[in-house]
Protein backbone atom coordinates (compact mmCIF):
# COMPACT_ATOMS: atom_id res chain seq x y z
CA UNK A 1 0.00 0.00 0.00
CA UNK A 2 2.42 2.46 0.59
CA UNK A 3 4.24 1.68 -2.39
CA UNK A 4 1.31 2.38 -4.09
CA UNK A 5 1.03 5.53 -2.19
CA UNK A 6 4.65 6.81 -3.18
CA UNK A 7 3.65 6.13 -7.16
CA UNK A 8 0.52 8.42 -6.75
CA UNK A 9 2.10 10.99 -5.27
CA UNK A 10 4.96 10.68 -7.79
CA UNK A 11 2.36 10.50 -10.96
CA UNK A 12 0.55 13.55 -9.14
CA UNK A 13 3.78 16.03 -8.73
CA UNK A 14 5.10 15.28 -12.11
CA UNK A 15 2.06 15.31 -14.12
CA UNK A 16 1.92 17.55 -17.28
CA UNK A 17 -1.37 19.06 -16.28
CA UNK A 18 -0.12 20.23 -13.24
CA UNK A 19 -2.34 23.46 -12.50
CA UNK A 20 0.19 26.11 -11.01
CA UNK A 21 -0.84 29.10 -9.52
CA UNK A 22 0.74 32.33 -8.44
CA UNK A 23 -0.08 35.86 -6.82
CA UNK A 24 2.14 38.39 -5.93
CA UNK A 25 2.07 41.23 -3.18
CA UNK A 26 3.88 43.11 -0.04
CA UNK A 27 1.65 41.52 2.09
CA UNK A 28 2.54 44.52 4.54
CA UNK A 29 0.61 43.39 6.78
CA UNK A 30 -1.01 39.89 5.17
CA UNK A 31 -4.51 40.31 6.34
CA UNK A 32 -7.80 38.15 5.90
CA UNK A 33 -8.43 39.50 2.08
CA UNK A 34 -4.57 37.80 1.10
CA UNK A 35 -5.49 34.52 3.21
CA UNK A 36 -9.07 34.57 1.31
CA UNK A 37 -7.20 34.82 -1.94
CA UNK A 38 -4.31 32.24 -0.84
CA UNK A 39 -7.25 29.68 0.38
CA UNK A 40 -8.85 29.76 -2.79
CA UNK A 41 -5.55 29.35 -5.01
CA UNK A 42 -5.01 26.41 -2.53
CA UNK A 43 -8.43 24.91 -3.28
CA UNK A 44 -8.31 24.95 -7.00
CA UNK A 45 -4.34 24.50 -7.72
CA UNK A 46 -2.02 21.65 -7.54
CA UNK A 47 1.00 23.97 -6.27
CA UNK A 48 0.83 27.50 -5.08
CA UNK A 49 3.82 30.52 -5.12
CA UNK A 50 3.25 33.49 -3.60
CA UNK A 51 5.87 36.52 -4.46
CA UNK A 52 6.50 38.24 -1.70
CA UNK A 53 7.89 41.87 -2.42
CA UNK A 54 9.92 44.20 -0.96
CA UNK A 55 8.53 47.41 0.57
CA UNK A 56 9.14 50.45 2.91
CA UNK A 57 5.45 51.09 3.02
CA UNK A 58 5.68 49.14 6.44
CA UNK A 59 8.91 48.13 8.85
CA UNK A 60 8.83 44.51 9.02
CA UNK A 61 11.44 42.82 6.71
CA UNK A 62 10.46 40.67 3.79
CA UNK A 63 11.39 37.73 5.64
CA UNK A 64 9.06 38.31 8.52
CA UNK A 65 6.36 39.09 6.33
CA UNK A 66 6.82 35.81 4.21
CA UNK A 67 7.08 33.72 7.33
CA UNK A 68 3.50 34.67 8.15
CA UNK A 69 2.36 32.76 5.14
CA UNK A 70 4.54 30.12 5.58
CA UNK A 71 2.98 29.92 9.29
CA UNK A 72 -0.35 29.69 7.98
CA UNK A 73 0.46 27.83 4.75
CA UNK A 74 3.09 25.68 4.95
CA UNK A 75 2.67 24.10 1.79
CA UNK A 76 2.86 27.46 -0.44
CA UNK A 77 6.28 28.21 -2.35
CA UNK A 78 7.66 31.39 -1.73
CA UNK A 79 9.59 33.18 -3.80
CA UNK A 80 11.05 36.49 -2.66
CA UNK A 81 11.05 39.80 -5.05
CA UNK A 82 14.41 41.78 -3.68
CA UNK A 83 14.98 45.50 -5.26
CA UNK A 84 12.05 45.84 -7.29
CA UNK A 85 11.99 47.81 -10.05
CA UNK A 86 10.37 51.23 -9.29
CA UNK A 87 8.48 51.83 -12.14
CA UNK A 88 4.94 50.84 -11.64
CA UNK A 89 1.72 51.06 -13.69
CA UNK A 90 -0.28 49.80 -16.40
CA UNK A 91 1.03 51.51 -19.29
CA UNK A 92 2.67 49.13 -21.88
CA UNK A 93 6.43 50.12 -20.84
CA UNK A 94 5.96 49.91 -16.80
CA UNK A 95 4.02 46.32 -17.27
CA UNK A 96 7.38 45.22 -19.91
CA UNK A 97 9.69 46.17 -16.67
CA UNK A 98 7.62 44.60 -14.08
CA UNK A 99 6.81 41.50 -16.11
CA UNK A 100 10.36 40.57 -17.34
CA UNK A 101 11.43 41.41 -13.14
CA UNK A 102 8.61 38.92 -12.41
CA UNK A 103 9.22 36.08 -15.12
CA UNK A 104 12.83 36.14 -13.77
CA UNK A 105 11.55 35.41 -10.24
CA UNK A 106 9.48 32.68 -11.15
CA UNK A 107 12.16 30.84 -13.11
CA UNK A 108 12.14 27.21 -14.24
CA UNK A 109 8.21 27.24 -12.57
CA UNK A 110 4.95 26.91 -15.36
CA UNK A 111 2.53 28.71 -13.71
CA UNK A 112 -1.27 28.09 -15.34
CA UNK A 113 -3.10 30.17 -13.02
CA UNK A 114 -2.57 34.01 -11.49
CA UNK A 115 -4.72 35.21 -8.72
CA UNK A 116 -5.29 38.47 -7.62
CA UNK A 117 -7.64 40.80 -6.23
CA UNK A 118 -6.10 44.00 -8.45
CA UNK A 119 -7.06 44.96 -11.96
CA UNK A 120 -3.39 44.62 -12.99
CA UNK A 121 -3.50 40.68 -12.49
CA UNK A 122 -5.34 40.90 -16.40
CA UNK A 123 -1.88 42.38 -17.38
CA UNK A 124 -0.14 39.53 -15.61
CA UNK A 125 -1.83 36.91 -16.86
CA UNK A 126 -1.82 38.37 -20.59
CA UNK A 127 1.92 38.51 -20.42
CA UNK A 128 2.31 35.02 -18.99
CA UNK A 129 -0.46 33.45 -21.01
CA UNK A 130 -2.09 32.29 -17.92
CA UNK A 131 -5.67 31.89 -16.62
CA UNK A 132 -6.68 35.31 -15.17
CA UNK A 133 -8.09 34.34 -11.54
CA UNK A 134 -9.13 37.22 -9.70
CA UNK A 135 -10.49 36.87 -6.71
CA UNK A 136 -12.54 39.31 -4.40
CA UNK A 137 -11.35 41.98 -6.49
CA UNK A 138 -14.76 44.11 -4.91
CA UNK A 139 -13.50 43.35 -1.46
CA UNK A 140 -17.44 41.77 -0.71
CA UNK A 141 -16.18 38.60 1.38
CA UNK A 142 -13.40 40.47 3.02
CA UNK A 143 -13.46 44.44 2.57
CA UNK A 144 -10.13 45.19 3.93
CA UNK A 145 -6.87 46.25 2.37
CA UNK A 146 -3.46 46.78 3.66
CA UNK A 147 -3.40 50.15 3.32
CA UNK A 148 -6.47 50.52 5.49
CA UNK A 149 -4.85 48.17 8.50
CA UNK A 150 -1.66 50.12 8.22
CA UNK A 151 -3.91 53.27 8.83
CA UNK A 152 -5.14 51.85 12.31
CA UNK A 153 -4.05 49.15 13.16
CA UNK A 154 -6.38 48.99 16.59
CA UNK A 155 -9.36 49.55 14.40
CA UNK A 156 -8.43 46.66 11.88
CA UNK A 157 -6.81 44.12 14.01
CA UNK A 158 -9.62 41.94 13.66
CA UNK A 159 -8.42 41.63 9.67
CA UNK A 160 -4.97 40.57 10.78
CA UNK A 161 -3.74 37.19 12.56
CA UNK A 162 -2.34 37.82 16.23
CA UNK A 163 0.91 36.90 15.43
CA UNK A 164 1.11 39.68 12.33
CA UNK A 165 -0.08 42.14 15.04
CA UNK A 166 1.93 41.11 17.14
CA UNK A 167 4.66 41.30 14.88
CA UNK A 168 4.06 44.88 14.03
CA UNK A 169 3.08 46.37 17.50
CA UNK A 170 6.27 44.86 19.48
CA UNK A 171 9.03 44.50 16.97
């Protein structure tokens, strides 16, 4: 049986119709809308990577702010984003930057599926040829962003894990 076991799980990782998902983000600080998002990837996908990028929009290292995920979901790949480039938008010459930055981090990995809550996740999937996934992009199941629990964090702890609040109240 547990030979038989081993060949499954073999057949399953190294299947050609693998379906591969990705989303990106500074997670700064991951709240409830990322872990919807991340559930749901993890629900319909074979493998998961989330991108983890590097900010000064909050003072927690990358690092820290990947572990969270990792905490919660330790069966995501991360992949870290170090020294971004700055130039950001969805003009045609700000998505070429970002995408050929991006396509570098992901590497030797065929990702099938993007999710994201943002309107650029259409550019990122065009570029990539991938299966546009966006997920809670009205912010109905979880209205909450980032920016909004970096504004006060008392008032939107309940969005945040205790360990991310902790994290940014006592580091």
């Amino acid at each position: 049986m547990l030979i038989f076991v081993r060949k499954m799980k073999y057949m399953i990782e190294n299947r050609n119709d693998k379906k591969v998902g990705f989303t990106i983000g500074k997670f700064a600080p991951l709240h409830k809308g990322h872990q919807f998002l991340i559930e749901t990837a993890l629900k319909e996908m074979d493998k998961v990577i989330v991108v983890v990028y590097d900010t000064d929009v909050i003072d927690i290292p990358t690092e820290k702010r990947a572990s969270w995920i990792k905490e919660l979901y330790p069966n995501v790949e991360i992949k870290f984003a170090h020294n971004p480039p700055s130039q950001y938008g969805l003009d045609k010459e700000s998505v070429d930057i970002q995408m050929k930055y991006l396509v570098n981090i992901i590497g030797e990995d065929k990702p099938t599926h993007f999710y994201s809550s943002e309107k650029y996740g259409a550019s990122v999937a065009e570029y990539m040829n991938l299966v546009d996934r966006r997920v809670d992009s009205e912010r109905v199941n979880v209205p909450i962003s980032a920016s909004k629990v970096r504004e006060n964090i008392e008032l939107n702890k309940k969005w945040i894990e205790n360990k991310v609040y902790n994290d940014i109240k006592f580091d």
